[in-house]
C-alpha atoms as a PDB file:
ATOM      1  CA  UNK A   1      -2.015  12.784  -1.305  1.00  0.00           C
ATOM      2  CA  UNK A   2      -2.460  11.907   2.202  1.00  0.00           C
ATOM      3  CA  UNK A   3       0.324  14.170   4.581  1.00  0.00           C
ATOM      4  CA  UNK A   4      -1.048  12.054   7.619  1.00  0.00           C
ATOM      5  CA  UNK A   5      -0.325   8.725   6.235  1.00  0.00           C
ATOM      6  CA  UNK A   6       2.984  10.333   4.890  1.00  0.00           C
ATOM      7  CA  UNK A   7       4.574  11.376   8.373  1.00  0.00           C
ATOM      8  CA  UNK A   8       3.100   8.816   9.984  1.00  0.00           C
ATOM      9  CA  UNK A   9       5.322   6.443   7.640  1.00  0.00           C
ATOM     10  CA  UNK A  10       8.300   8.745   7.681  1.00  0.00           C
ATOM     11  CA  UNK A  11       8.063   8.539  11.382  1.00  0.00           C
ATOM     12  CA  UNK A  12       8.119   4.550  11.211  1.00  0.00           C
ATOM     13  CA  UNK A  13      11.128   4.623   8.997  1.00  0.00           C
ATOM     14  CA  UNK A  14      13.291   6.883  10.922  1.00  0.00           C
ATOM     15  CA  UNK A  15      12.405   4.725  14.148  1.00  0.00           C
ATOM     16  CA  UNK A  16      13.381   1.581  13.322  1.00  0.00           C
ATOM     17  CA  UNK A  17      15.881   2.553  10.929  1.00  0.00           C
ATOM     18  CA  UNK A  18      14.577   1.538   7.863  1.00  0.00           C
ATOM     19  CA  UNK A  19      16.897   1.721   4.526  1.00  0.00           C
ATOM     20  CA  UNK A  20      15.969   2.452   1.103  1.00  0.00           C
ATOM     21  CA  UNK A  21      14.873  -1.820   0.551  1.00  0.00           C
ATOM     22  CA  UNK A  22      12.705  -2.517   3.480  1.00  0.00           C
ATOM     23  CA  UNK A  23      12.636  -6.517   4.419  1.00  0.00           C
ATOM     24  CA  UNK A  24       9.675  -8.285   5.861  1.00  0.00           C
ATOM     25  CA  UNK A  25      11.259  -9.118   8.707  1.00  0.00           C
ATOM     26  CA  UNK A  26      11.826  -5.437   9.913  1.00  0.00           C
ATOM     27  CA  UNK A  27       8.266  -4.882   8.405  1.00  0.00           C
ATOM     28  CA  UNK A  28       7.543  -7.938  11.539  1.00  0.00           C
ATOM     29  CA  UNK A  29       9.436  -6.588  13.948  1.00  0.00           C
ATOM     30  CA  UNK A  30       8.022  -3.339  13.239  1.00  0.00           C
ATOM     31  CA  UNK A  31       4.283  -5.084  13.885  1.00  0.00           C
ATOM     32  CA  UNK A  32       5.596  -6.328  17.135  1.00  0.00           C
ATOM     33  CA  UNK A  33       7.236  -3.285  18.316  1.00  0.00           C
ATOM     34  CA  UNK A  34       4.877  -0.714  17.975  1.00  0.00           C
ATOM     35  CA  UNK A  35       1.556  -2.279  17.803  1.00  0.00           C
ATOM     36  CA  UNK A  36       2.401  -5.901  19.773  1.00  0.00           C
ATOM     37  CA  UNK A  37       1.143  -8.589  16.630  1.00  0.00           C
ATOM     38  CA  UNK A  38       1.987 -11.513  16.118  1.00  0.00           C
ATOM     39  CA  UNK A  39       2.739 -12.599  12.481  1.00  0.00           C
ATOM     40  CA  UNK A  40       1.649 -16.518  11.828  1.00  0.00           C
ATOM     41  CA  UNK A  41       2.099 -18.295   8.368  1.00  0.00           C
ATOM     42  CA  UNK A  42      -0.953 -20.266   7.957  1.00  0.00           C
ATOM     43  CA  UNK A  43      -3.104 -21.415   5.023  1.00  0.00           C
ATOM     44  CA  UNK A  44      -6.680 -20.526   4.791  1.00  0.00           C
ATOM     45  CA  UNK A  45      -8.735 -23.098   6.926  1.00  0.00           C
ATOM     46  CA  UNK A  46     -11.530 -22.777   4.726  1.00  0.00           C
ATOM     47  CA  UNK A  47      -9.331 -22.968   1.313  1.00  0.00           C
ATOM     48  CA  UNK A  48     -10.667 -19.288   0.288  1.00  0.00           C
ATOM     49  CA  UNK A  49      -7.553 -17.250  -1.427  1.00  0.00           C
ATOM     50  CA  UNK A  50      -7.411 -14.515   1.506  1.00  0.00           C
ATOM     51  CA  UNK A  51      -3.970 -14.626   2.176  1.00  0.00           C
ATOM     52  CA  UNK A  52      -3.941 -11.572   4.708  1.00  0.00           C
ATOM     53  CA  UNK A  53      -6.072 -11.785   8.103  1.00  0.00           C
ATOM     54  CA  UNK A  54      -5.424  -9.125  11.158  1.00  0.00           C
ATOM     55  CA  UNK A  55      -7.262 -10.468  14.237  1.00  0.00           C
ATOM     56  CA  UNK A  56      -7.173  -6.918  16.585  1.00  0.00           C
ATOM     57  CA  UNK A  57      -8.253  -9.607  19.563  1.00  0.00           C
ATOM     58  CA  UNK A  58      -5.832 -11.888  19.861  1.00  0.00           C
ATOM     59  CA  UNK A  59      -3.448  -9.341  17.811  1.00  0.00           C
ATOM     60  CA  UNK A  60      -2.160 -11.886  15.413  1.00  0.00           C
ATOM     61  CA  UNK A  61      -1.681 -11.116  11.520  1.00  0.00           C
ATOM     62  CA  UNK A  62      -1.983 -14.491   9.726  1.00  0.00           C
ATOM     63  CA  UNK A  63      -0.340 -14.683   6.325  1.00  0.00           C
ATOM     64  CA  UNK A  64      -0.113 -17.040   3.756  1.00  0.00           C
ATOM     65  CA  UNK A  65       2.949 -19.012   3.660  1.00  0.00           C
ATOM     66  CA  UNK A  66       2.899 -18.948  -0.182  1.00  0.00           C
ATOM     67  CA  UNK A  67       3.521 -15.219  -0.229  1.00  0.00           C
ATOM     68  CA  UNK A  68       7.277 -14.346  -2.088  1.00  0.00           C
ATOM     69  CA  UNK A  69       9.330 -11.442  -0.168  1.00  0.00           C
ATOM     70  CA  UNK A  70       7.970  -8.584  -2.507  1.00  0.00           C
ATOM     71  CA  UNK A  71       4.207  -9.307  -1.986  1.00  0.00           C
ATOM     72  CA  UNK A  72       4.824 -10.325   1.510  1.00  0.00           C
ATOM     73  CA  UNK A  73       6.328  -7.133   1.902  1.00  0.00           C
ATOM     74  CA  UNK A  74       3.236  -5.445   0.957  1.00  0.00           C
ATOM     75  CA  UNK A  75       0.477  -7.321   3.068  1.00  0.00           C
ATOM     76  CA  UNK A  76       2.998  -6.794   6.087  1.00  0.00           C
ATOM     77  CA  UNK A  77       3.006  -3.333   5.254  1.00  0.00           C
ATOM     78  CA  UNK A  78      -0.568  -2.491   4.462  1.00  0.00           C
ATOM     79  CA  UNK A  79      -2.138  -4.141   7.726  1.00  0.00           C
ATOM     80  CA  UNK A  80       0.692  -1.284   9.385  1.00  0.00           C
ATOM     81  CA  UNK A  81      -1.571   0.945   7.272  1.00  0.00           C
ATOM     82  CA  UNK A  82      -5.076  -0.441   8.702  1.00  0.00           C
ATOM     83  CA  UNK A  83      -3.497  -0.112  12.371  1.00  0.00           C
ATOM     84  CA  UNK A  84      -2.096   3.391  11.559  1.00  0.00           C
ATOM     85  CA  UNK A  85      -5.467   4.343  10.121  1.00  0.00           C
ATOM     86  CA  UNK A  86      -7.076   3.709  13.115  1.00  0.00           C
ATOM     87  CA  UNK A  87      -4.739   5.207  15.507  1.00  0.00           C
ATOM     88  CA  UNK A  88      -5.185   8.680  13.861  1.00  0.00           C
ATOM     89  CA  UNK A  89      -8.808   8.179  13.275  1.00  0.00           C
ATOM     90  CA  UNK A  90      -7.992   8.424   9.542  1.00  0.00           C
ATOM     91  CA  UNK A  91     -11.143   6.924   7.695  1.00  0.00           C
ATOM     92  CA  UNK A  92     -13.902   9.048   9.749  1.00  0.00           C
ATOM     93  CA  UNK A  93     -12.354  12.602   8.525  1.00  0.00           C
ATOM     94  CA  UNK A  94     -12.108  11.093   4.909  1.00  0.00           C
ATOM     95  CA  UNK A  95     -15.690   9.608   4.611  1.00  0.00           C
ATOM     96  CA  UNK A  96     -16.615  12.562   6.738  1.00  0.00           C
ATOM     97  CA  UNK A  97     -20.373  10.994   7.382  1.00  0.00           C
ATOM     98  CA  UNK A  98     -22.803   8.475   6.747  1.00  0.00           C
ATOM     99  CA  UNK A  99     -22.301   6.696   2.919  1.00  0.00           C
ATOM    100  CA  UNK A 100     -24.333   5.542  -0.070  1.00  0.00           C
ATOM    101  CA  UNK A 101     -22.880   1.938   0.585  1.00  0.00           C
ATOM    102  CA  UNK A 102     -22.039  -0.380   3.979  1.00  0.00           C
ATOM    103  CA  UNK A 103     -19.249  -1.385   2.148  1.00  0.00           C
ATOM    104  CA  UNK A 104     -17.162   1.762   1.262  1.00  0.00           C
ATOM    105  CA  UNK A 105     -15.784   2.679   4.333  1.00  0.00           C
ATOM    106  CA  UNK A 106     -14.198  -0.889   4.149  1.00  0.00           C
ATOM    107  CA  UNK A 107     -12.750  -0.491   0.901  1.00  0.00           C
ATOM    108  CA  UNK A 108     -11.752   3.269   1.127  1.00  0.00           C
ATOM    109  CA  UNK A 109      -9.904   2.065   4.256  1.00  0.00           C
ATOM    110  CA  UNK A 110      -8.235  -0.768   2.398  1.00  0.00           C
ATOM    111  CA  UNK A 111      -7.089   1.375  -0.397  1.00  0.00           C
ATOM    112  CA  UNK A 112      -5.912   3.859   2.315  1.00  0.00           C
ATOM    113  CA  UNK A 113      -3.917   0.540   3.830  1.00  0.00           C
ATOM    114  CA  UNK A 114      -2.410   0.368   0.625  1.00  0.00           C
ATOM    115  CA  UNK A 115      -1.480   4.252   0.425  1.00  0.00           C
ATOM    116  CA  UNK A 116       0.311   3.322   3.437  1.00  0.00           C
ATOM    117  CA  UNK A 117       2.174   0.699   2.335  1.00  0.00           C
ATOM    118  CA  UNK A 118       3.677   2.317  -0.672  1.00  0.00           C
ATOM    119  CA  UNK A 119       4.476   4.835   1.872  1.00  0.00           C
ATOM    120  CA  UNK A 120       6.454   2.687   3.994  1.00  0.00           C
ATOM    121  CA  UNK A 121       8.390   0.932   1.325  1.00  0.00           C
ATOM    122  CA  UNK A 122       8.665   4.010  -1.416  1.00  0.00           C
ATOM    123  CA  UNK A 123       9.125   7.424   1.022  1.00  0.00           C
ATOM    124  CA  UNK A 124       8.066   9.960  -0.793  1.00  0.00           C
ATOM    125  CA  UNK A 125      11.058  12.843  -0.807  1.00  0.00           C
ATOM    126  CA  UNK A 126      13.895   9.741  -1.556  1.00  0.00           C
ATOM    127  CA  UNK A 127      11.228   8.095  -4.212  1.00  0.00           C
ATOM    128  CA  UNK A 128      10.824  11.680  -5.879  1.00  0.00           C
ATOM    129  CA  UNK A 129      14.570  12.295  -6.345  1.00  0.00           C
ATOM    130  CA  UNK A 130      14.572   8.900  -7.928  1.00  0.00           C
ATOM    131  CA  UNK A 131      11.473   9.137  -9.643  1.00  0.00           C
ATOM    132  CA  UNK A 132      13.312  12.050 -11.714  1.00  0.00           C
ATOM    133  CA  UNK A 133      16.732  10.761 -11.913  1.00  0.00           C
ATOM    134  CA  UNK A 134      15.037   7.786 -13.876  1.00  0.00           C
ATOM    135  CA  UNK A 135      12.997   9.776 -15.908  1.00  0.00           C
ATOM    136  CA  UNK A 136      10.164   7.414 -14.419  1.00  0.00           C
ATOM    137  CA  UNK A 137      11.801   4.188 -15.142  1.00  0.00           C
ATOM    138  CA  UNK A 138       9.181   1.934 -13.518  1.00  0.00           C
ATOM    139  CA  UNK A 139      11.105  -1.225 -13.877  1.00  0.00           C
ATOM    140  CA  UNK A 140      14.296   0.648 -12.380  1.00  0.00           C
ATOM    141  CA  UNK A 141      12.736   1.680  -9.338  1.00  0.00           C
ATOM    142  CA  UNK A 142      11.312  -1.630  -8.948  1.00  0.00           C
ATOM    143  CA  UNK A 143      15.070  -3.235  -8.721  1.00  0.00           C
ATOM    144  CA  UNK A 144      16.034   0.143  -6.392  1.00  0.00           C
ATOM    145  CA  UNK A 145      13.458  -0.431  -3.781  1.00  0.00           C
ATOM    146  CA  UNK A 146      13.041  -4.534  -3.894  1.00  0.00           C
ATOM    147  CA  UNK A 147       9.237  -3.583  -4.638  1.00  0.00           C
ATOM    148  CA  UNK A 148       6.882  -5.259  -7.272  1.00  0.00           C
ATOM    149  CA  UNK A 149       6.320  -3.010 -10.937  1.00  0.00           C
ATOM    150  CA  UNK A 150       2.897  -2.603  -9.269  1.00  0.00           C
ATOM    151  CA  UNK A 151       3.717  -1.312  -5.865  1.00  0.00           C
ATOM    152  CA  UNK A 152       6.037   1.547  -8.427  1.00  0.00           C
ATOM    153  CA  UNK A 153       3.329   2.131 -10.431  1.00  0.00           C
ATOM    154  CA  UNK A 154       0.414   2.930  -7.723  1.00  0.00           C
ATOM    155  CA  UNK A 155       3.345   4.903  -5.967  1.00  0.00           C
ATOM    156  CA  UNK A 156       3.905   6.923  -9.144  1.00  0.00           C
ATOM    157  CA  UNK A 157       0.206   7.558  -9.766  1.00  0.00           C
ATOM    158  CA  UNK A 158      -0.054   9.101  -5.956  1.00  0.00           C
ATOM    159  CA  UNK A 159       3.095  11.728  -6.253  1.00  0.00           C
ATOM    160  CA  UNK A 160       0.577  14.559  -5.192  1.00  0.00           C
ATOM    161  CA  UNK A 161       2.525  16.621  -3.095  1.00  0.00           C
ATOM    162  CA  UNK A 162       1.698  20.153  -3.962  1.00  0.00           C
ATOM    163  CA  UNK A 163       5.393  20.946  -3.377  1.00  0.00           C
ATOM    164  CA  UNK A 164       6.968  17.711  -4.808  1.00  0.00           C
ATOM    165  CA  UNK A 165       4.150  17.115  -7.646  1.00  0.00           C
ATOM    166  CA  UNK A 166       4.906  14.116 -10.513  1.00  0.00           C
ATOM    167  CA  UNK A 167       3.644  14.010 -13.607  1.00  0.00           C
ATOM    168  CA  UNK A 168       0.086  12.426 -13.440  1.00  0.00           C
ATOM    169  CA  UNK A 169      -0.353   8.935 -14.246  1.00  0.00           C
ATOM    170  CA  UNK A 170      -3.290   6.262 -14.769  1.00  0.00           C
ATOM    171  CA  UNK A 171      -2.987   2.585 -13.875  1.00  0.00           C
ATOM    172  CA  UNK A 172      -4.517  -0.270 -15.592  1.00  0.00           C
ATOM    173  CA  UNK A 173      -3.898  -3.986 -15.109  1.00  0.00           C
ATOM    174  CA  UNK A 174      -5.053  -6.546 -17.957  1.00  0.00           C
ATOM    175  CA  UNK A 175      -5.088 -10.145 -18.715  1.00  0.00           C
ATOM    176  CA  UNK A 176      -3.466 -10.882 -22.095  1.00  0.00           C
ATOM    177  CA  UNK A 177      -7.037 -10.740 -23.388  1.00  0.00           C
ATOM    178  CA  UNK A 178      -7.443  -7.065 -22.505  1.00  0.00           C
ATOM    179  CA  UNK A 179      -9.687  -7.889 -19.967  1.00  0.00           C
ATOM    180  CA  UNK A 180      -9.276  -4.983 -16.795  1.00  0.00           C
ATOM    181  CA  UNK A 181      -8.550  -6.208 -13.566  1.00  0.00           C
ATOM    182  CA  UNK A 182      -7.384  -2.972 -11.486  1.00  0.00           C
ATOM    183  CA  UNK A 183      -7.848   0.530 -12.652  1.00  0.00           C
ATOM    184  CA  UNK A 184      -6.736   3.474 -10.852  1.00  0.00           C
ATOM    185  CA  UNK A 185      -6.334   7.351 -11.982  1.00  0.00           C
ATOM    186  CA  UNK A 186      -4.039   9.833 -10.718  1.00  0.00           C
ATOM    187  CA  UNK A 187      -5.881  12.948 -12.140  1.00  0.00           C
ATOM    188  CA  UNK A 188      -9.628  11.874 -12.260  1.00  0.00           C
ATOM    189  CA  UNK A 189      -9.612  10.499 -15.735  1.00  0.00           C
ATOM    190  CA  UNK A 190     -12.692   8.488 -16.089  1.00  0.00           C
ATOM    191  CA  UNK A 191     -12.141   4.930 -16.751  1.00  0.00           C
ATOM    192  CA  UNK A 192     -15.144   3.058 -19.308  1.00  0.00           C
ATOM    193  CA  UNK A 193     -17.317   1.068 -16.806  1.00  0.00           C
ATOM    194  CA  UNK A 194     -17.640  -2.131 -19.083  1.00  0.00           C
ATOM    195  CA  UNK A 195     -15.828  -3.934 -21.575  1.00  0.00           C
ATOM    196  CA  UNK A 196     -12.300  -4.261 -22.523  1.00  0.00           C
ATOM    197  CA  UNK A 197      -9.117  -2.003 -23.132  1.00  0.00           C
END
């Protein structure tokens, strides 16, 4: 639970008036407003898969033009988190020094990003009332907030709020061969490092 990236999402949503299904283009005009980017649809000019690029230089955020609303929605809202992160200086007070490996302040700031976004598009007090009126009906709140299962189910794994607490969840994502692609624990619970489900 991250109260920082929580008000600072809150405070987005209440300034641009955003209702309980965010769109991408408020998530756009949102980029524009408050940090002055420029969203561009544009393929990959080296073919790779990347289909999200922020450029803080010429303050452009390229996007695939493949991406569907939901995940589109999500990229547009997680580089918001990697600007927001910045702006209160997030990532230095959660490494809080020098790390084993160059590249985990990168990823702990990516998975931060993505904190964020479930932030903007799932706020937390509204998303806990509904959480329990569901009885955690992933698919439900899926259809209530115009979100992916996925987006629902990282959101429901992170309701941490000592007040507001959920019931703790763990996240896996297979292939139909039981082969794990994304893991992710809301208490700690120790995943195996190799092999299948």
């Amino acid at each position: 639970f991250f109260p920082e990236l929580e008000a600072e999402a809150e405070a987005m949503r209440q300034d641009f008036s955003l209702g309980r299904q965010v769109i991408s283009s408020q998530l756009e005009h949102l980029l524009q407003k408050r940090f002055g980017y420029q969203v561009v649809y544009q393929d990959s000019p080296s073919g790779s898969s990347v289909v999200r690029r922020l450029d803080p230089e010429k303050k452009t955020l390229t996007l695939s033009p493949s991406l569907t609303e939901q995940p589109l929605k999500f990229q547009l809202a997680a580089s918001l988190g990697l600007l927001v992160i910045d702006k209160v200086r997030l990532l230095d007070r959660v490494i809080g020094g020098a790390t084993r490996h160059t590249e985990t302040p990168r990823l702990i700031k990516v998975n931060l990003a993505n904190y964020f976004a479930g932030a903007l598009m799932l706020p937390y007090g509204d998303f806990f009332k509904e959480v329990q009126r569901t009885r955690y009906d992933l698919e439900l709140l899926s259809s209530i907030y115009g979100t992916t299962y996925e987006t629902v189910a990282h959101r429901v794994c992170n309701l941490a709020d000592p007040k507001r607490r959920g019931v703790p969840f763990h996240f896996i994502r297979t292939d139909i061969a039981g082969n794990i692609s994304k893991r992710y624990s809301g208490t700690g619970f120790k995943f195996a490092a190799a092999g299948n489900c």
